[in-house]
PDB file of N, CA and C in Angstrom:
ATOM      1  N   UNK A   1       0.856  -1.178   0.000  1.00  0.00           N
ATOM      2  CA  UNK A   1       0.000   0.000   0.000  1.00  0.00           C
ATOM      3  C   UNK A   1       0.896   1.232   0.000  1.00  0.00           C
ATOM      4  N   UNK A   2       0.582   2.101  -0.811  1.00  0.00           N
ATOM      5  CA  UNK A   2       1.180   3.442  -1.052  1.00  0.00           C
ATOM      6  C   UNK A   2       0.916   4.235   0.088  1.00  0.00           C
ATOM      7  N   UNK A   3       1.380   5.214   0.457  1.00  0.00           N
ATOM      8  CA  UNK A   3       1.297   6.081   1.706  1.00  0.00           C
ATOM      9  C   UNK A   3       1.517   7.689   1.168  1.00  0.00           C
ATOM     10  N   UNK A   4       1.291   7.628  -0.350  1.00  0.00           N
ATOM     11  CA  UNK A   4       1.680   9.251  -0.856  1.00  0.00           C
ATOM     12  C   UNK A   4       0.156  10.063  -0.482  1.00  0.00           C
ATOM     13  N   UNK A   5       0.256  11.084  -0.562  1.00  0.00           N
ATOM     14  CA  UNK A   5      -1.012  12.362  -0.207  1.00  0.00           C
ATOM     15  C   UNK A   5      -1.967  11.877  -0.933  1.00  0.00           C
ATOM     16  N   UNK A   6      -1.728  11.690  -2.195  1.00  0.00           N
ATOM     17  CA  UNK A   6      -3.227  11.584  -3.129  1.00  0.00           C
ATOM     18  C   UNK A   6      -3.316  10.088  -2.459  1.00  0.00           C
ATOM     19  N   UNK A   7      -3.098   9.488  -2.305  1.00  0.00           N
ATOM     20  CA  UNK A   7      -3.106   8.064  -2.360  1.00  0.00           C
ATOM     21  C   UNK A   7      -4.088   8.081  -1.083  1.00  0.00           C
ATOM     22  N   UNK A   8      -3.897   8.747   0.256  1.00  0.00           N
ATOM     23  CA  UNK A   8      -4.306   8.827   1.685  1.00  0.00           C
ATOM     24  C   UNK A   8      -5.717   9.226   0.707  1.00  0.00           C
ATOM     25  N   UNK A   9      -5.611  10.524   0.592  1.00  0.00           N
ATOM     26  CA  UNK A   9      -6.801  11.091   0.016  1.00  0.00           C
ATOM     27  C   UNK A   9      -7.835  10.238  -0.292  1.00  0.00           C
ATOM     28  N   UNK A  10      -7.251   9.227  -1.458  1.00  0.00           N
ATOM     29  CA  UNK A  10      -7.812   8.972  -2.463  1.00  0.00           C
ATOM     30  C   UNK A  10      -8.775   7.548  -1.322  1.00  0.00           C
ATOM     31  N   UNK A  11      -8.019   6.868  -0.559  1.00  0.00           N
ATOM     32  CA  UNK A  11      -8.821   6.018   0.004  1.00  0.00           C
ATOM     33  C   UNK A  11      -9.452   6.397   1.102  1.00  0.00           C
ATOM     34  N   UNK A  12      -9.156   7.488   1.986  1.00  0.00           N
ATOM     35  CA  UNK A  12     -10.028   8.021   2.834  1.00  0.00           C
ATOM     36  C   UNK A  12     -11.092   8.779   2.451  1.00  0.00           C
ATOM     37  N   UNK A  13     -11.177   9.496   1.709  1.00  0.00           N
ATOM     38  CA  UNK A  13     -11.944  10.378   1.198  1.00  0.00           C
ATOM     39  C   UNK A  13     -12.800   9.994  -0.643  1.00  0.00           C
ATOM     40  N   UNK A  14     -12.103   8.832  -0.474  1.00  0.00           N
ATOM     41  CA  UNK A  14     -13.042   8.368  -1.751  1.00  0.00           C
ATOM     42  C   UNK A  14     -12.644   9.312  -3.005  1.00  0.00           C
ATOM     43  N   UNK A  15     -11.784   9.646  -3.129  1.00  0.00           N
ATOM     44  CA  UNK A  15     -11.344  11.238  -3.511  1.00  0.00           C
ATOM     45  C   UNK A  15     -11.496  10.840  -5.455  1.00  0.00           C
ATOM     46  N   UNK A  16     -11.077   9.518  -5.984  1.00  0.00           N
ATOM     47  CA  UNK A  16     -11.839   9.563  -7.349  1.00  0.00           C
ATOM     48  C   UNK A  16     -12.880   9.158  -7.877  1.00  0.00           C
ATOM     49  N   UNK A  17     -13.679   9.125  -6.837  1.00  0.00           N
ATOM     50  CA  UNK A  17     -15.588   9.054  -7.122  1.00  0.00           C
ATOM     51  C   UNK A  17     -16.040  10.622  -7.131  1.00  0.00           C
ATOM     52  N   UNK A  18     -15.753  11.538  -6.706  1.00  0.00           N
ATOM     53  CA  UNK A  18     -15.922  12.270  -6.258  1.00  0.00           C
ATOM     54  C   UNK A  18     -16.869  13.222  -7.463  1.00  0.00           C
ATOM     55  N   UNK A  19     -17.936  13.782  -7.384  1.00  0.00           N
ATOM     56  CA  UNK A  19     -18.698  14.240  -8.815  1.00  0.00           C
ATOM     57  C   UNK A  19     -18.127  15.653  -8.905  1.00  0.00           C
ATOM     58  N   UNK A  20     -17.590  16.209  -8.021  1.00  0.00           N
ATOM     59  CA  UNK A  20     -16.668  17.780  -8.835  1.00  0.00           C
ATOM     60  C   UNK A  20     -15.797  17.379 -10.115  1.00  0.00           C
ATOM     61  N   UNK A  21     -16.209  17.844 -11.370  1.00  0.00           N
ATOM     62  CA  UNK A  21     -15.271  17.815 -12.081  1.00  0.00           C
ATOM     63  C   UNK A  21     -14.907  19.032 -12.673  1.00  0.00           C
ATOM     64  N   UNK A  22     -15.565  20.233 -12.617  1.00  0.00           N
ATOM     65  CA  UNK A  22     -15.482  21.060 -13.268  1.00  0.00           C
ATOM     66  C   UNK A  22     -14.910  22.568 -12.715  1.00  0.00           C
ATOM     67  N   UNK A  23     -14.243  23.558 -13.163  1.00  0.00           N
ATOM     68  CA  UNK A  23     -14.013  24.490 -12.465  1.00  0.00           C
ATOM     69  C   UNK A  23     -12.998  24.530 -11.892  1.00  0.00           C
ATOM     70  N   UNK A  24     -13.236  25.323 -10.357  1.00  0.00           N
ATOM     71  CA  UNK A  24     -12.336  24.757  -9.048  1.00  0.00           C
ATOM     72  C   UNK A  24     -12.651  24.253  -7.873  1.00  0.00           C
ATOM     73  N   UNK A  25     -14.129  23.291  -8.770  1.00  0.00           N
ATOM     74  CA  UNK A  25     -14.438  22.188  -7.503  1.00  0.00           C
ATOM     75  C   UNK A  25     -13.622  21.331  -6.647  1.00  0.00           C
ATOM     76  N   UNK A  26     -12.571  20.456  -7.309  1.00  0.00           N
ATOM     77  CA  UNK A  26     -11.920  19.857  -7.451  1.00  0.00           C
ATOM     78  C   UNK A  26     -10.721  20.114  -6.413  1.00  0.00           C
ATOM     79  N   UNK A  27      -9.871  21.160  -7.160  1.00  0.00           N
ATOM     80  CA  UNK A  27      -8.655  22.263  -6.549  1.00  0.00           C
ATOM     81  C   UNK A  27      -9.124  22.592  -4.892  1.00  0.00           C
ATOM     82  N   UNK A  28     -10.874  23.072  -5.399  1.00  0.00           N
ATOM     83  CA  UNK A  28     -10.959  23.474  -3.818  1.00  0.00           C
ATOM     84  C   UNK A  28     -11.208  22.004  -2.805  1.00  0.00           C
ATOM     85  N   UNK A  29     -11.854  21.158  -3.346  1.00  0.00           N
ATOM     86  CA  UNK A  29     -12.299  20.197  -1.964  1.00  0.00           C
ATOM     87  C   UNK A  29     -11.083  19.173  -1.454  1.00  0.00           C
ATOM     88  N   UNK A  30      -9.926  19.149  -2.836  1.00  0.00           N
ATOM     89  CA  UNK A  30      -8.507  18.941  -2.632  1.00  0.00           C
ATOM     90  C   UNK A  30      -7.940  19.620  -1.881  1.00  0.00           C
ATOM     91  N   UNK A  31      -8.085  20.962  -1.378  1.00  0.00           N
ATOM     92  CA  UNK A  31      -7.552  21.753  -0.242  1.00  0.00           C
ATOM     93  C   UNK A  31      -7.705  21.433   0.882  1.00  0.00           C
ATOM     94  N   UNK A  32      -9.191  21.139   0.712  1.00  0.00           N
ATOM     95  CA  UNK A  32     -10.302  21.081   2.357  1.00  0.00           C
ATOM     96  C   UNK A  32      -9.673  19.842   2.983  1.00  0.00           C
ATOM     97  N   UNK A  33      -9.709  18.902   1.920  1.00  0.00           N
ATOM     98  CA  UNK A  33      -9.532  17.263   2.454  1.00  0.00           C
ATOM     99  C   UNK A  33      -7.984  17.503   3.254  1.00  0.00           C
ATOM    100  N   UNK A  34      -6.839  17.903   2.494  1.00  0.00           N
ATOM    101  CA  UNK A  34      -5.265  18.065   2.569  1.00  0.00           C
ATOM    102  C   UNK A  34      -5.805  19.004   4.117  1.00  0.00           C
ATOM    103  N   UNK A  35      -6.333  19.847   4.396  1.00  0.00           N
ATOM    104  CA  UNK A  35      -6.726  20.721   5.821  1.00  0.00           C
ATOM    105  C   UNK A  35      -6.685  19.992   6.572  1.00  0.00           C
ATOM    106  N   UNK A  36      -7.968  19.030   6.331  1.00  0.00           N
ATOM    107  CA  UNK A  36      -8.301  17.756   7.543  1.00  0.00           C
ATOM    108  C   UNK A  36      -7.602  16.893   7.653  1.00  0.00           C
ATOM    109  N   UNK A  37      -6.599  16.657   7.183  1.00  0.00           N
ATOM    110  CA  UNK A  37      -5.450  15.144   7.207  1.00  0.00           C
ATOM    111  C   UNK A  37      -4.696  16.006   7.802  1.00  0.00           C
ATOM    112  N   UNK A  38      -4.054  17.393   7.708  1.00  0.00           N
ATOM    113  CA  UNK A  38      -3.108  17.684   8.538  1.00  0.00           C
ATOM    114  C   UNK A  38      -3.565  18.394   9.620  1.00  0.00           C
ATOM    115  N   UNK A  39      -4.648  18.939   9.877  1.00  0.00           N
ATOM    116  CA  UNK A  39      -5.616  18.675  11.227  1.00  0.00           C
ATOM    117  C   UNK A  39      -5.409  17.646  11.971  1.00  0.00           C
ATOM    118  N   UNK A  40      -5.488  16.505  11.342  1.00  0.00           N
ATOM    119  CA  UNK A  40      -5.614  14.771  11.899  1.00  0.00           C
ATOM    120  C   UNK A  40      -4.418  14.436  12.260  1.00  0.00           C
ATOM    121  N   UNK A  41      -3.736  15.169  11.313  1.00  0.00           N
ATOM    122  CA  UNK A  41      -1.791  14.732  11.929  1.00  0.00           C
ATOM    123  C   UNK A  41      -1.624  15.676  12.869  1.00  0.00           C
ATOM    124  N   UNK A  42      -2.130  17.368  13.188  1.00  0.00           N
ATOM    125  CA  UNK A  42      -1.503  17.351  13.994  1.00  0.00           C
ATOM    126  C   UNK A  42      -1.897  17.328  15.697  1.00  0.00           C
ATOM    127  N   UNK A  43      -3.056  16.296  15.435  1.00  0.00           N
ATOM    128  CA  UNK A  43      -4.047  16.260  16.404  1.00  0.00           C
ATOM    129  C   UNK A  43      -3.122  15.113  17.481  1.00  0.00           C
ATOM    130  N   UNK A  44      -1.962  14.256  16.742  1.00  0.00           N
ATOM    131  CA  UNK A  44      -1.513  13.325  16.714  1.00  0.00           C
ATOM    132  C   UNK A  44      -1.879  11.714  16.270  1.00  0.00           C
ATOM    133  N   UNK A  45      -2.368  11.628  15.565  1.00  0.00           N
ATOM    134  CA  UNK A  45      -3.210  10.461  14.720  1.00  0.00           C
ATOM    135  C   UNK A  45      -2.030  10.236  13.856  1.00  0.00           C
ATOM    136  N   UNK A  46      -1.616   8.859  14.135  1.00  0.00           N
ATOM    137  CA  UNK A  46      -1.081   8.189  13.246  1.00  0.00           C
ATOM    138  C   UNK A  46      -1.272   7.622  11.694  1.00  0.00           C
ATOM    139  N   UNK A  47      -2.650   7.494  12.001  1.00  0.00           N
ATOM    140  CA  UNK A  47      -3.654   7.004  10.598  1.00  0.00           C
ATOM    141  C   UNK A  47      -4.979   8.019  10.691  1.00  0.00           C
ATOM    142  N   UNK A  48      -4.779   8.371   9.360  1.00  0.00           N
ATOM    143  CA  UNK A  48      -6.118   9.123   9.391  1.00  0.00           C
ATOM    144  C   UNK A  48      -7.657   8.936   9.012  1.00  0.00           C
ATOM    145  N   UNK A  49      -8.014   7.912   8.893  1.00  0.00           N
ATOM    146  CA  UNK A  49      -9.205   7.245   9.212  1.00  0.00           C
ATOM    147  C   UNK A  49      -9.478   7.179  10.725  1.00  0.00           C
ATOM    148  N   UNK A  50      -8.513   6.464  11.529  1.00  0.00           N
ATOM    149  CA  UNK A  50      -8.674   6.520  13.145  1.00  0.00           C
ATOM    150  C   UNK A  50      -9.397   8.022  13.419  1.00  0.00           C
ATOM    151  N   UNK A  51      -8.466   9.053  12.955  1.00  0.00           N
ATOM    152  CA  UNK A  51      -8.881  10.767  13.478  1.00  0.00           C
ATOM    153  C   UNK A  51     -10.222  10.648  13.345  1.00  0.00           C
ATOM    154  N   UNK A  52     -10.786  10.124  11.783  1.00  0.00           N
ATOM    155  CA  UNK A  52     -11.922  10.908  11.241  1.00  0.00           C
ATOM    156  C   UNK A  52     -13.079  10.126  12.408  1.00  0.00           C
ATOM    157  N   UNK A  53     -12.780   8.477  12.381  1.00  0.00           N
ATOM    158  CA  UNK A  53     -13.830   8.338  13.034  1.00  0.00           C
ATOM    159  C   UNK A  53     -13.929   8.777  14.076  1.00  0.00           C
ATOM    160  N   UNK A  54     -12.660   8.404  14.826  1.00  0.00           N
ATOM    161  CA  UNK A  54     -13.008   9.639  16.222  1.00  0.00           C
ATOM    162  C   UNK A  54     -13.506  10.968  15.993  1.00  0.00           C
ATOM    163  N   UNK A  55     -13.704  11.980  15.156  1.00  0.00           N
ATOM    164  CA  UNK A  55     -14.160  13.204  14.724  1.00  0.00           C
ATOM    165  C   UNK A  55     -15.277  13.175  14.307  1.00  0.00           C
ATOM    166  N   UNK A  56     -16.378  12.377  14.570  1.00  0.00           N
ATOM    167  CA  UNK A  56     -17.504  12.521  13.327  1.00  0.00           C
ATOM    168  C   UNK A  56     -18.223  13.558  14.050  1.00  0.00           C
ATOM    169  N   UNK A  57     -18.538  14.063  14.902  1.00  0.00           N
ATOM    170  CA  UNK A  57     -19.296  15.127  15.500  1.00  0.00           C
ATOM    171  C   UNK A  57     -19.121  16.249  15.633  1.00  0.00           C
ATOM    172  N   UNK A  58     -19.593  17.549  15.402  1.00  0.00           N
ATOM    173  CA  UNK A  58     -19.219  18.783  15.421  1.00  0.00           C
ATOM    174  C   UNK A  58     -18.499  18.966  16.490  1.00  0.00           C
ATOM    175  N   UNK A  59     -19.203  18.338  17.816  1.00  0.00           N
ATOM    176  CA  UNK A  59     -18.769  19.156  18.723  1.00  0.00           C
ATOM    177  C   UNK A  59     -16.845  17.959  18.797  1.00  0.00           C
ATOM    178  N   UNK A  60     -16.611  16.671  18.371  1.00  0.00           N
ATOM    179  CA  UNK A  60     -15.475  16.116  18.426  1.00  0.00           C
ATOM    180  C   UNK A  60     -14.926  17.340  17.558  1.00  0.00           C
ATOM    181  N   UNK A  61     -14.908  17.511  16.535  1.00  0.00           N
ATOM    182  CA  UNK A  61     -14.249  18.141  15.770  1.00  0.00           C
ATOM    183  C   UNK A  61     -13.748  19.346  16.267  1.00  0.00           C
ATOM    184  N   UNK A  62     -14.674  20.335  17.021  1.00  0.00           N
ATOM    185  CA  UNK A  62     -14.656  21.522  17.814  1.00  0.00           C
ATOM    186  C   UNK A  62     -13.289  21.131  18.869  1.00  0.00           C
ATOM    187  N   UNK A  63     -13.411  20.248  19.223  1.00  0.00           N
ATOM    188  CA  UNK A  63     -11.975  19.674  20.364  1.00  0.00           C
ATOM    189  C   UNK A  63     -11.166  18.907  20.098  1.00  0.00           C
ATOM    190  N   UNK A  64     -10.722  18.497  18.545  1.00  0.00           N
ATOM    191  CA  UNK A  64      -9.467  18.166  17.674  1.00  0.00           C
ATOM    192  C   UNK A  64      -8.824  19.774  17.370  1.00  0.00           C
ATOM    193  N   UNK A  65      -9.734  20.818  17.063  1.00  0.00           N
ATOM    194  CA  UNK A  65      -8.514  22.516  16.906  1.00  0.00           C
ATOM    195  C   UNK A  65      -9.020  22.826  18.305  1.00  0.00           C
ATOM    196  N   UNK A  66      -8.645  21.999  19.495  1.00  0.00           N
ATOM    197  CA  UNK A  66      -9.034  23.004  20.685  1.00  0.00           C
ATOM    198  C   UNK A  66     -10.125  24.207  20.655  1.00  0.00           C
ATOM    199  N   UNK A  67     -10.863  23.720  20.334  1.00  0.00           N
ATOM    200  CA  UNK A  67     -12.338  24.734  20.096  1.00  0.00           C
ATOM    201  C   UNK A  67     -13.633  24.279  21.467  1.00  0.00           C
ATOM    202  N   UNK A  68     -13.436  23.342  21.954  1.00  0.00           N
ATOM    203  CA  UNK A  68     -14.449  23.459  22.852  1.00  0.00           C
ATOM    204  C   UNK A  68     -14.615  23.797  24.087  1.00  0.00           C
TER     205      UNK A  68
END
């Protein structure tokens, strides 16, 4: 298994199903995702699936950037 950025992306985030094709759909939700993986890294998460599921809730998420 590969461990490059698109690659994380691509299996966490489902990232080439994805129906943006046009524009800077794409460019932008490629930003957002790359945000939340290094959110997730520097939350200390080794794997970033672990982060997300631990994160599924606003208010988890609110206290991964020290927000709550």
């Amino acid at each position: 298994m590969f461990t490059t950025p698109e690659n994380v992306r691509d299996v966490t985030f489902d990232e080439d199903a994805a129906a943006s094709r046009t524009g800077y759909g794409p460019v932008n939700l490629a930003t957002i995702r790359a945000a939340i993986i290094a959110a997730i890294k520097d939350a200390g998460y080794l794997h970033v699936p672990e982060g997300r599921r631990d994160h599924t809730t606003p208010a988890e998420t609110l206290c991964l950037h020290g927000l709550d």
